[in-house]
Protein backbone atom coordinates (compact mmCIF):
# COMPACT_ATOMS: atom_id res chain seq x y z
CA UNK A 1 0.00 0.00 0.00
CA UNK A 2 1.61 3.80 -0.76
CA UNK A 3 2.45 5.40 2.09
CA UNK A 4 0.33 8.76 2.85
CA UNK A 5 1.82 11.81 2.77
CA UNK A 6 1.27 15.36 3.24
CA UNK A 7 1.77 17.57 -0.15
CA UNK A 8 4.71 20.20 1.84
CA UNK A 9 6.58 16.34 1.74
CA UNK A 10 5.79 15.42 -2.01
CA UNK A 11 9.35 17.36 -2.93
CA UNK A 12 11.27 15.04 -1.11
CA UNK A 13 9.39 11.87 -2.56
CA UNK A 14 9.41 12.15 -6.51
CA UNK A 15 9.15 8.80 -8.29
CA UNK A 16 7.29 7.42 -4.82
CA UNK A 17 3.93 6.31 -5.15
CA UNK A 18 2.14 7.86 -2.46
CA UNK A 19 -1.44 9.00 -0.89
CA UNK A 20 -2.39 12.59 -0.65
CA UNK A 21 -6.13 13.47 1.28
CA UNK A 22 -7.36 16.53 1.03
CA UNK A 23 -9.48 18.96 -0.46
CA UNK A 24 -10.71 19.74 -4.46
CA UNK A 25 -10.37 23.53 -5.03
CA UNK A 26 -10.54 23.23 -9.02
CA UNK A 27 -11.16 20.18 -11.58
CA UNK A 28 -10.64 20.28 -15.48
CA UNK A 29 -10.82 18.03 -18.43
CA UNK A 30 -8.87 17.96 -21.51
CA UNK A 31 -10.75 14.88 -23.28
CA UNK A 32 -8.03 12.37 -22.73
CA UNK A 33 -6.04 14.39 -19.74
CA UNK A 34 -7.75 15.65 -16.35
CA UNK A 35 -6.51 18.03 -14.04
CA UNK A 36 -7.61 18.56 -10.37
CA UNK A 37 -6.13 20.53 -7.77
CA UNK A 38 -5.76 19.31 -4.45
CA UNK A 39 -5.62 21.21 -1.08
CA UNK A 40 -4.33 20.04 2.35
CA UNK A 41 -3.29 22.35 4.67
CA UNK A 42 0.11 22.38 4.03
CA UNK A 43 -0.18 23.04 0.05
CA UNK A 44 -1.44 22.46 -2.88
CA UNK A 45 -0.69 19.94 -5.71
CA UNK A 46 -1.75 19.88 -9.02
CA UNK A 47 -3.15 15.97 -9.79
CA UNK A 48 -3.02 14.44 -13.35
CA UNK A 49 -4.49 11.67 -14.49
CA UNK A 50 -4.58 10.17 -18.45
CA UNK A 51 -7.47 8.62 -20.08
CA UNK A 52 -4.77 5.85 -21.74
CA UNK A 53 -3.05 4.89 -17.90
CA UNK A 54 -5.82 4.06 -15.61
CA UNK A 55 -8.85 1.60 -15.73
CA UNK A 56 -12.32 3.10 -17.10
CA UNK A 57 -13.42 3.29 -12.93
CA UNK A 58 -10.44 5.79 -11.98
CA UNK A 59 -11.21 7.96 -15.02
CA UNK A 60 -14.65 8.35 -14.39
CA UNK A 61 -14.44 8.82 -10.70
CA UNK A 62 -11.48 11.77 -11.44
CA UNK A 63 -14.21 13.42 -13.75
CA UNK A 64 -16.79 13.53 -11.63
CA UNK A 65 -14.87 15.04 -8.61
CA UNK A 66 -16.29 18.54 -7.63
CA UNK A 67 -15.45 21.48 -5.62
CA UNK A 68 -14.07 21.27 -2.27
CA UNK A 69 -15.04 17.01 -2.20
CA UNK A 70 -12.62 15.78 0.34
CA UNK A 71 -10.57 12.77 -0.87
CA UNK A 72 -7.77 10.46 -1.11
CA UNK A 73 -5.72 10.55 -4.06
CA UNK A 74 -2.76 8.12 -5.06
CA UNK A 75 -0.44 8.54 -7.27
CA UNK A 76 3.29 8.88 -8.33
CA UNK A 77 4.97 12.32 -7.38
CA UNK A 78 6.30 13.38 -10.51
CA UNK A 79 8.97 16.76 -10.56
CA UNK A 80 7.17 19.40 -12.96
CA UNK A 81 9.00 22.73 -12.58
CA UNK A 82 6.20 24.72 -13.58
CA UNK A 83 3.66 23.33 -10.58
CA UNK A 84 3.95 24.89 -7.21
CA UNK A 85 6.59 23.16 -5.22
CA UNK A 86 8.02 21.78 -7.88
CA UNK A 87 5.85 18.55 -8.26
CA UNK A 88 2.66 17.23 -9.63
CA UNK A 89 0.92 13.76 -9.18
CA UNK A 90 0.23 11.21 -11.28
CA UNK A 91 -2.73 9.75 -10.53
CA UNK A 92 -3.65 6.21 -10.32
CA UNK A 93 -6.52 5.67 -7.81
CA UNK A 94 -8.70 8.26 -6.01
CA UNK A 95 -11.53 7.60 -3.37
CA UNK A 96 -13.60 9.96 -2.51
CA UNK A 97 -14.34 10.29 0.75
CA UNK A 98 -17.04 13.54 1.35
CA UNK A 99 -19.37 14.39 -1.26
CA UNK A 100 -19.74 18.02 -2.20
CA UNK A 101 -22.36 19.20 -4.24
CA UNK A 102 -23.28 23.09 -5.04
CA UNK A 103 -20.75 24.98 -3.32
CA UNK A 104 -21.79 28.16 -2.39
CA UNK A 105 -18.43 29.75 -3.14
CA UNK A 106 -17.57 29.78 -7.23
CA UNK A 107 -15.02 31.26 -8.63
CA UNK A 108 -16.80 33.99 -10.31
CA UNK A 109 -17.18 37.21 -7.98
CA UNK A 110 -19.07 37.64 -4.38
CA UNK A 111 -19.85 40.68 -2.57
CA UNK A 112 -18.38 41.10 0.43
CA UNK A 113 -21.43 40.53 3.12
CA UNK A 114 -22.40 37.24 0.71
CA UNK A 115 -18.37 36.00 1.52
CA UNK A 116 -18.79 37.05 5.34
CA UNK A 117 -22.24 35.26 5.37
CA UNK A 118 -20.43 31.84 4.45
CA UNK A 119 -16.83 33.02 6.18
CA UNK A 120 -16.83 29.05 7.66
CA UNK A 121 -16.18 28.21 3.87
CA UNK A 122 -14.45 31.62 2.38
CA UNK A 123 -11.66 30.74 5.19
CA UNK A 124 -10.50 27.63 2.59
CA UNK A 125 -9.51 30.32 -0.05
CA UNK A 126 -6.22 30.30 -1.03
CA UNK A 127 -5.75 34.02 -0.08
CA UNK A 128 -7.80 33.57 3.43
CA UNK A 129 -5.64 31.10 4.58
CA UNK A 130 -2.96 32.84 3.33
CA UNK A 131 -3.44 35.84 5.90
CA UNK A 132 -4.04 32.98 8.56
CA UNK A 133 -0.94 31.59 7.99
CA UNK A 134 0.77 35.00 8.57
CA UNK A 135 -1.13 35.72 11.63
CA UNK A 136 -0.35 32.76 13.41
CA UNK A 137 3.54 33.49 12.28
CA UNK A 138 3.17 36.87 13.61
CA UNK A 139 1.43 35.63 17.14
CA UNK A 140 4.62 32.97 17.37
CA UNK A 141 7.10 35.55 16.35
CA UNK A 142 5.73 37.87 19.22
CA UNK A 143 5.76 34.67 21.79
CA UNK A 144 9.62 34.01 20.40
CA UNK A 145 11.08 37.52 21.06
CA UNK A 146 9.34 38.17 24.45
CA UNK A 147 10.33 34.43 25.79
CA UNK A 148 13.89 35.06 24.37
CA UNK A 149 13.93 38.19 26.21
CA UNK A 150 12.88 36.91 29.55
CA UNK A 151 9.70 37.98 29.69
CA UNK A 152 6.83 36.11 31.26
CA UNK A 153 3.04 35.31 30.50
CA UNK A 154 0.80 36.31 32.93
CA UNK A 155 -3.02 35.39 31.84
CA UNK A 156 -5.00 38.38 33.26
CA UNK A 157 -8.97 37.93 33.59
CA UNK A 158 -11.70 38.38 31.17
CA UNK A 159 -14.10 39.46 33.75
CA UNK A 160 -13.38 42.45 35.38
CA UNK A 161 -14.77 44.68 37.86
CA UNK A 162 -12.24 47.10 37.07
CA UNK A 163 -12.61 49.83 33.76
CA UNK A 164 -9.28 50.58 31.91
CA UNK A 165 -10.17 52.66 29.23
CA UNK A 166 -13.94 54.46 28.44
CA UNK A 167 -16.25 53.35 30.24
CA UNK A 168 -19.02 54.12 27.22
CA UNK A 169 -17.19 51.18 25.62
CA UNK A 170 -18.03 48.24 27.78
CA UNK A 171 -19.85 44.98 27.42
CA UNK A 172 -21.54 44.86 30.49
CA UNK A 173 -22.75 41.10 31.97
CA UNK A 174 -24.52 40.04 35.56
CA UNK A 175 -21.68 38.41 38.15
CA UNK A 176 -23.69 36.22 40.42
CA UNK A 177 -24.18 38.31 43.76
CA UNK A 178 -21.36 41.29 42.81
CA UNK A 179 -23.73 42.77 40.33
CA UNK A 180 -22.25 44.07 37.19
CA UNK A 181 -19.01 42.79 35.74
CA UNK A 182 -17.64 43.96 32.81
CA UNK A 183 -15.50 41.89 29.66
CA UNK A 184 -12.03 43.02 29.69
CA UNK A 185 -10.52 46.33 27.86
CA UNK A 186 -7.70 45.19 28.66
CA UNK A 187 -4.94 43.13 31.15
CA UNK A 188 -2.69 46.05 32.28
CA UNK A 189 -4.29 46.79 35.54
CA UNK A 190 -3.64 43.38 36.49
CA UNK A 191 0.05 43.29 34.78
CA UNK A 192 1.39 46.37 36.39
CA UNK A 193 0.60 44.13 39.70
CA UNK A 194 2.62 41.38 38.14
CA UNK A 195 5.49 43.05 36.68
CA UNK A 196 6.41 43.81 40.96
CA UNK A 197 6.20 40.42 40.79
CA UNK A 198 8.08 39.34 37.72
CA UNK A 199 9.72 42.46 36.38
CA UNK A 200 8.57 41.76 32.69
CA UNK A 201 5.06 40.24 32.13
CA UNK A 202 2.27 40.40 28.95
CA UNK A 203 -0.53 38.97 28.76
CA UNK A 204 -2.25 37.55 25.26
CA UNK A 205 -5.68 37.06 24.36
CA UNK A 206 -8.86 38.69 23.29
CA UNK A 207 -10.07 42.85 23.87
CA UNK A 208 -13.23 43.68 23.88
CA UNK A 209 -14.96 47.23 22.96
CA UNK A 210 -18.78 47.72 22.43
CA UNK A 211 -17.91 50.74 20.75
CA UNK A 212 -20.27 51.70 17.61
CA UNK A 213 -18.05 51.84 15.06
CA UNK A 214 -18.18 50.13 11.72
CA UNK A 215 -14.99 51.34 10.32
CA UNK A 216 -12.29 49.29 8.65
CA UNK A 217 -9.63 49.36 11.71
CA UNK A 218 -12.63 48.55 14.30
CA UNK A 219 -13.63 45.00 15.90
CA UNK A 220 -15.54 44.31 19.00
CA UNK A 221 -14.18 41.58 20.08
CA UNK A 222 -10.02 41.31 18.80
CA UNK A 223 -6.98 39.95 20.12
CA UNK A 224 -3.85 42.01 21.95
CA UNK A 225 -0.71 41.45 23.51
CA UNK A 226 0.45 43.87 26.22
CA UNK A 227 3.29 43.78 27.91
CA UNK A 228 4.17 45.68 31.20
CA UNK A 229 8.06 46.22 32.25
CA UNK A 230 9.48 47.35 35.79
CA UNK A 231 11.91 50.27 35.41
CA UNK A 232 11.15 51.15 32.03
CA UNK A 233 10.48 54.51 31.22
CA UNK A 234 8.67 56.43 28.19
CA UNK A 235 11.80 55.97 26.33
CA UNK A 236 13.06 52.56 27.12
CA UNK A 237 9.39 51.94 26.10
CA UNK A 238 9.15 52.83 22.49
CA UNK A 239 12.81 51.29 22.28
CA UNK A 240 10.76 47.79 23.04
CA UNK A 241 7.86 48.41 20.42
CA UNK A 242 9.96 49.44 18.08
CA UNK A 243 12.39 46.37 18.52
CA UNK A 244 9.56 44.21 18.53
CA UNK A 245 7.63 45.72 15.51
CA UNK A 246 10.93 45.18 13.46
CA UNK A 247 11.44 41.80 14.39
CA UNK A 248 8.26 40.86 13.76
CA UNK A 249 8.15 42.00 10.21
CA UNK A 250 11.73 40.34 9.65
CA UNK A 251 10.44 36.89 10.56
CA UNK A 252 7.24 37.32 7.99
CA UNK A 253 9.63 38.04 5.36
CA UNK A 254 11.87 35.33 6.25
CA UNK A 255 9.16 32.39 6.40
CA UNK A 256 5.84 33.75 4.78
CA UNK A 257 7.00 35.03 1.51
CA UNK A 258 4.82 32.33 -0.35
CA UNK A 259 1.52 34.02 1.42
CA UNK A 260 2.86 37.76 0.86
CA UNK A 261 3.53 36.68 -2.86
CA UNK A 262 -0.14 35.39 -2.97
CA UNK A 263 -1.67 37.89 -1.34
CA UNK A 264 0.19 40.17 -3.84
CA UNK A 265 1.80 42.19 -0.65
CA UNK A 266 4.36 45.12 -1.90
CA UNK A 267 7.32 43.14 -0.13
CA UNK A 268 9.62 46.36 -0.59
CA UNK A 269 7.53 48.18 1.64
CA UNK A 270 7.96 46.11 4.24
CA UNK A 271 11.82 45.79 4.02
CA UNK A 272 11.65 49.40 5.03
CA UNK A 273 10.83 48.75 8.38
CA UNK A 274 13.92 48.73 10.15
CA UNK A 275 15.10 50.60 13.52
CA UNK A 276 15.31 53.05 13.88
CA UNK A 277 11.81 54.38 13.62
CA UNK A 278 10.05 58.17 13.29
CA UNK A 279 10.00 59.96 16.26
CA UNK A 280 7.10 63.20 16.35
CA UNK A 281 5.61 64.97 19.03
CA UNK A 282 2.02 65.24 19.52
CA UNK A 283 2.93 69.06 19.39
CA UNK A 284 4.80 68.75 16.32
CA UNK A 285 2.15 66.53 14.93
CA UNK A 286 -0.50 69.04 14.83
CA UNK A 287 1.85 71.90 12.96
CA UNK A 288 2.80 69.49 10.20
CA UNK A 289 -0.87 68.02 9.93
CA UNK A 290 -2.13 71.88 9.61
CA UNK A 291 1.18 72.06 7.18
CA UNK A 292 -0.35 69.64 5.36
CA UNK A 293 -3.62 70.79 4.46
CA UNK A 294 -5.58 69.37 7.68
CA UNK A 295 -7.98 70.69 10.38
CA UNK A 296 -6.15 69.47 13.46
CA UNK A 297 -6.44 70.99 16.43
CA UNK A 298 -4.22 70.58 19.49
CA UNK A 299 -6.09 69.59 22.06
CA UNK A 300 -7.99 66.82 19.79
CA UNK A 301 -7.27 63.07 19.87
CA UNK A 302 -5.99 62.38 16.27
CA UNK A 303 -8.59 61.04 14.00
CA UNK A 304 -8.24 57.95 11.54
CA UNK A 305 -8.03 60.30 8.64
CA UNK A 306 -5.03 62.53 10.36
CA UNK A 307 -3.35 59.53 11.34
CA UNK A 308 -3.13 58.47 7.77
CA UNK A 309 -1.96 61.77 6.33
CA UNK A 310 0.56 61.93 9.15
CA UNK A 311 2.03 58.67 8.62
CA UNK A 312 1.83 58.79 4.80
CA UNK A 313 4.59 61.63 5.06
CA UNK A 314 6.98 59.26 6.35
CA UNK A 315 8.06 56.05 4.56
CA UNK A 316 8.34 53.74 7.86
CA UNK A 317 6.54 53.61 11.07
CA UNK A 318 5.99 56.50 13.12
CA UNK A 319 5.81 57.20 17.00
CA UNK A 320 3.68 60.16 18.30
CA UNK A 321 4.37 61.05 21.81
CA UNK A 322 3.21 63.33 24.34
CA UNK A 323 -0.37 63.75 23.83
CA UNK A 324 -2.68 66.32 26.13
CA UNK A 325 -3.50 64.29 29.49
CA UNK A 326 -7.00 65.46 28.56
CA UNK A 327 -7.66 62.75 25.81
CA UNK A 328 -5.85 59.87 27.57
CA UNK A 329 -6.40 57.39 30.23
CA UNK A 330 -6.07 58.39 33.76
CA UNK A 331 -2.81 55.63 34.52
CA UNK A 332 -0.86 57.41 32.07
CA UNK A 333 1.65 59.45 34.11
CA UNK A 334 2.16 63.39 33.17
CA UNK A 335 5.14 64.79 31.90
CA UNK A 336 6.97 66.45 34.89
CA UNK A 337 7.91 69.23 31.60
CA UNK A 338 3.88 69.88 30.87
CA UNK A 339 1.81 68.81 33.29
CA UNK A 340 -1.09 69.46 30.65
CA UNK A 341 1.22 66.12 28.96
CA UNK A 342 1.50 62.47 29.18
CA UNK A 343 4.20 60.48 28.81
CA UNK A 344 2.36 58.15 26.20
CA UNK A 345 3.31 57.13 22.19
CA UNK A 346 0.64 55.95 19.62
CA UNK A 347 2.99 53.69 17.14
CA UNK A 348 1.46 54.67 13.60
CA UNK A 349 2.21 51.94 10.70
CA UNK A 350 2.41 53.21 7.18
CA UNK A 351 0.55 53.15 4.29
CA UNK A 352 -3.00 54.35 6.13
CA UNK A 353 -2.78 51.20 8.75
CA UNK A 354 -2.88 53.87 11.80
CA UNK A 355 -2.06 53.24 14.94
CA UNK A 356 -1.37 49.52 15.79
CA UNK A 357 0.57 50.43 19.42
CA UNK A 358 -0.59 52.65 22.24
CA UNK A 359 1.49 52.66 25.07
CA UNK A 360 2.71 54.77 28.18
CA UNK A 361 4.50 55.28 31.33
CA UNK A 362 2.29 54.64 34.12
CA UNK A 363 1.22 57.19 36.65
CA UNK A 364 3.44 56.13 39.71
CA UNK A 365 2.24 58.67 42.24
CA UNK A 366 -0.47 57.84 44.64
CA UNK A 367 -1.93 61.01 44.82
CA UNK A 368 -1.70 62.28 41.12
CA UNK A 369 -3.66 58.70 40.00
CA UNK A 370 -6.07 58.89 42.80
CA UNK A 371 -7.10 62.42 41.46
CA UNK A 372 -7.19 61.12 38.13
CA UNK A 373 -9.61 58.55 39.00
CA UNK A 374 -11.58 61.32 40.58
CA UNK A 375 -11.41 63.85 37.64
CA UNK A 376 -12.58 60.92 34.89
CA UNK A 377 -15.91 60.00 37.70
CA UNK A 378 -14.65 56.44 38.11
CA UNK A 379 -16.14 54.72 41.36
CA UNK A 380 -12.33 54.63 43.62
CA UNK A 381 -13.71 50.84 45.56
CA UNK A 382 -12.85 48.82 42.61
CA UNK A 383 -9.45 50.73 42.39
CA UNK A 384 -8.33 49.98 45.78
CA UNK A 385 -5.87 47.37 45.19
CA UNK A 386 -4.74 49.17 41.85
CA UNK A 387 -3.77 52.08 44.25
CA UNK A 388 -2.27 49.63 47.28
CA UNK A 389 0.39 48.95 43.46
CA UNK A 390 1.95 52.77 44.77
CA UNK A 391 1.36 52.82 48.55
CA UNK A 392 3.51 49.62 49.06
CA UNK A 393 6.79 49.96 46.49
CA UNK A 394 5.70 52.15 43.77
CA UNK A 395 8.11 52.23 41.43
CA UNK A 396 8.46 53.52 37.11
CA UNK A 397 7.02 51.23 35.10
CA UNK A 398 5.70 51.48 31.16
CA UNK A 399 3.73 49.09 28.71
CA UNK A 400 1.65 49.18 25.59
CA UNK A 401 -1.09 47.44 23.61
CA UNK A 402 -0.39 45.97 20.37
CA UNK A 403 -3.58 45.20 17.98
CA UNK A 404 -2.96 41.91 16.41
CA UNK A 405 -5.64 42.07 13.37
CA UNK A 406 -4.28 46.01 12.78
CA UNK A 407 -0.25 44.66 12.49
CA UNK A 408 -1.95 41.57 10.74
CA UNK A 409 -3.82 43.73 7.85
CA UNK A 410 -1.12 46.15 7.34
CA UNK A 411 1.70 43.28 6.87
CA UNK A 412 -0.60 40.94 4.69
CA UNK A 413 -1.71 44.67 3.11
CA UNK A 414 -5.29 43.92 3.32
CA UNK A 415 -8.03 47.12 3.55
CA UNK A 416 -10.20 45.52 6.77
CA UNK A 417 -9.22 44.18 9.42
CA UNK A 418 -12.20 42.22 9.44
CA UNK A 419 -10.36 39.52 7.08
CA UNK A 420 -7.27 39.65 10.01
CA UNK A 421 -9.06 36.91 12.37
CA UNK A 422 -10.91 33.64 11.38
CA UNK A 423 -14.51 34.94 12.97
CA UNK A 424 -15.01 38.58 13.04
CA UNK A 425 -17.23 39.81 15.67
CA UNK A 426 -18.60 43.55 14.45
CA UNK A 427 -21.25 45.55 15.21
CA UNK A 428 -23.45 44.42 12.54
CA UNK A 429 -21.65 40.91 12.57
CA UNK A 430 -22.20 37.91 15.06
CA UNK A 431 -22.88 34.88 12.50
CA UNK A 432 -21.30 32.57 11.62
């Protein structure tokens, strides 16, 4: 019996007669030759099979295979420069082994809301699992370089009494007898605790924000790593992101080229990305926005639109720091220069991506973060052990938030980052 194989092995194995089972993406007869190719998870193979070579049964079985029929196909691996990976197989035998009949998704054209409708299917396109593929090497890449530089996982909850960022943006749920609890904004409360503990810590896993947005960079429920380091400042701080952000567009060119060539990604671009990285003020920022034919006002958070002519004057990734206190979180810690300041950066990728890292230094002061709490009306109970962080060792800390789907999308050079993560969860999207 031939030996079964998986088609990223078939190289290796030309002239063997072997078993491939997988998936039919496309099928095609040309009266005495039939083509079919073959999908597995690790590749794709093209499968040939002649008219003359095999008996009446194998011939008529290959014809009447059909899109996305699961199967097991045997055959010899033949080398054929022109197919991807270098082989093709010649067929001898095939079994089919799930029937598929109608597929919703043909190769002509669907609108977008048909393709989100059926996204349990659209995820076998080559391009869609082509992103996936990247994702999951960018969510290793970012578990290599912070376990390589000593940092460690802390799994912060879900459920949380606590509110990190607006409260207007909060998926509220009943908690037994507590009353209200609320689905995590985020882990860094319960990280800077952690990093007293452990010096560096992140925490991985998935955000949520009920805000009512149905823009292209928005998600309510999306996936972000945050780390949290003792006795880094602002500085030391975008030194990290930066670092990180470089090495984790390295390793995508190094070991997904095949997915940025099929996703047609501007590779070039990309190899641009290399420490060190734009520096602005939030100052600055506004001058050169009104410089360049914008609104902005100082005083204003930056909008999507000013964030991408910002970063579109620059030709790699750019920091903004120092934004007013008065459109920031209450941890951030002021700028000892400019009170009216925090010590914060929004990392801004290029090519109208926007910002895919916010990060600060964290108020250390007891009684500067207790009146922040007060001045942004959040209840000061829930805080308590937040604050007990500065009455027993306070000491400088910083940490950011880095949007996985966002640094997805822009590497893979998508337009949504709705295609970023296998099962979008939008405001007007909770199916499939």
């Amino acid at each position: 019996m031939a030996e079964t194989r998986i088609i990223r092995e078939l190289p290796s194995h030309i002239g063997d007669t072997v078993t491939v089972r997988g998936w039919i993406m496309k099928s095609r007869s040309g009266g005495k030759i039939s083509f079919a190719v073959l999908r597995d998870g690790s590749g794709y193979v093209q499968c040939v099979v002649s008219k003359a070579d095999v008996p009446k049964g194998v011939w008529t079985d290959f014809g009447g295979l059909t899109q996305e029929m699961s199967v097991a196909v045997t055959g010899e691996v033949r080398e054929d420069a022109r197919s991807p990976g270098g082989v093709e197989l010649g067929v001898t035998a095939v079994d089919v082994i799930g029937s598929s009949t109608d597929y919703p998704i043909t190769p002509k054209a669907h609108g977008t809301s048909f393709l989100f409708e059926h996204r349990h299917l659209w995820l076998r396109s080559r391009k869609q699992a082509a992103i996936m593929r990247v994702r999951n090497e960018v969510v290793q890449a970012i578990r290599d370089y912070l376990y390589d530089n000593e940092f460690v996982l802390v799994d912060t909850p879900i459920l949380t009494g606590s509110i990190g960022e607006s409260a207007g943006t909060l998926f509220e749920t009943d908690y037994f007898d507590f009353g209200t609890a609320y689905l995590a904004q985020t882990g860094q409360l319960y990280l800077e605790a952690a990093a007293a503990a452990l010096g560096k810590v992140y925490c991985f896993g998935p955000t949520f924000r009920a805000e009512k947005s149905k823009t292209r960079r928005h998600l309510a429920e999306f996936w972000m790593m945050e780390p949290e380091m003792a006795w880094y400042d602002s500085v030391d701080n975008m030194r990290l992101q930066e670092s990180l952000i470089a090495y984790i567009v390295e390793r995508c060119l190094e070991r997904r080229v095949g997915e940025l060539q099929e996703l047609e990604r501007d590779v070039a671009l990309l190899e641009r990305v290399t420490p060190p990285f734009h520096r602005i003020s939030y100052t600055d920022a506004i001058v050169k926005l009104r410089e360049l034919g914008t609104d902005a006002v100082w005083g204003a958070d930056l909008g999507a639109d000013e964030e991408t002519v910002l970063a579109n004057a620059y030709d790699k990734p750019l920091f903004v720091y120092d934004y007013p206190k008065s459109v920031r979180a209450f941890y951030m810690k002021e700028n000892p220069e400019n009170t009216d300041l925090v010590l914060n950066n929004d990392l801004l990728a290029p090519e109208g991506y926007g910002e895919i890292i916010g990060g600060s230094q964290r108020e250390d002061d007891l009684d500067r973060l207790l009146t922040r709490i007060r001045e942004n009306d959040l209840p000061e109970e829930p805080y308590a052990w937040y604050l007990d962080l500065r009455r027993y060792g306070t000491f400088v800390h910083s940490g950011f938030g880095l949007g996985i789907e966002r640094t997805v999308a822009w590497i893979c050079g998508i337009p949504h980052i709705r295609e970023a993560i296998a099962f979008p969860r939008m405001m007007t999207r909770l199916y499939p």
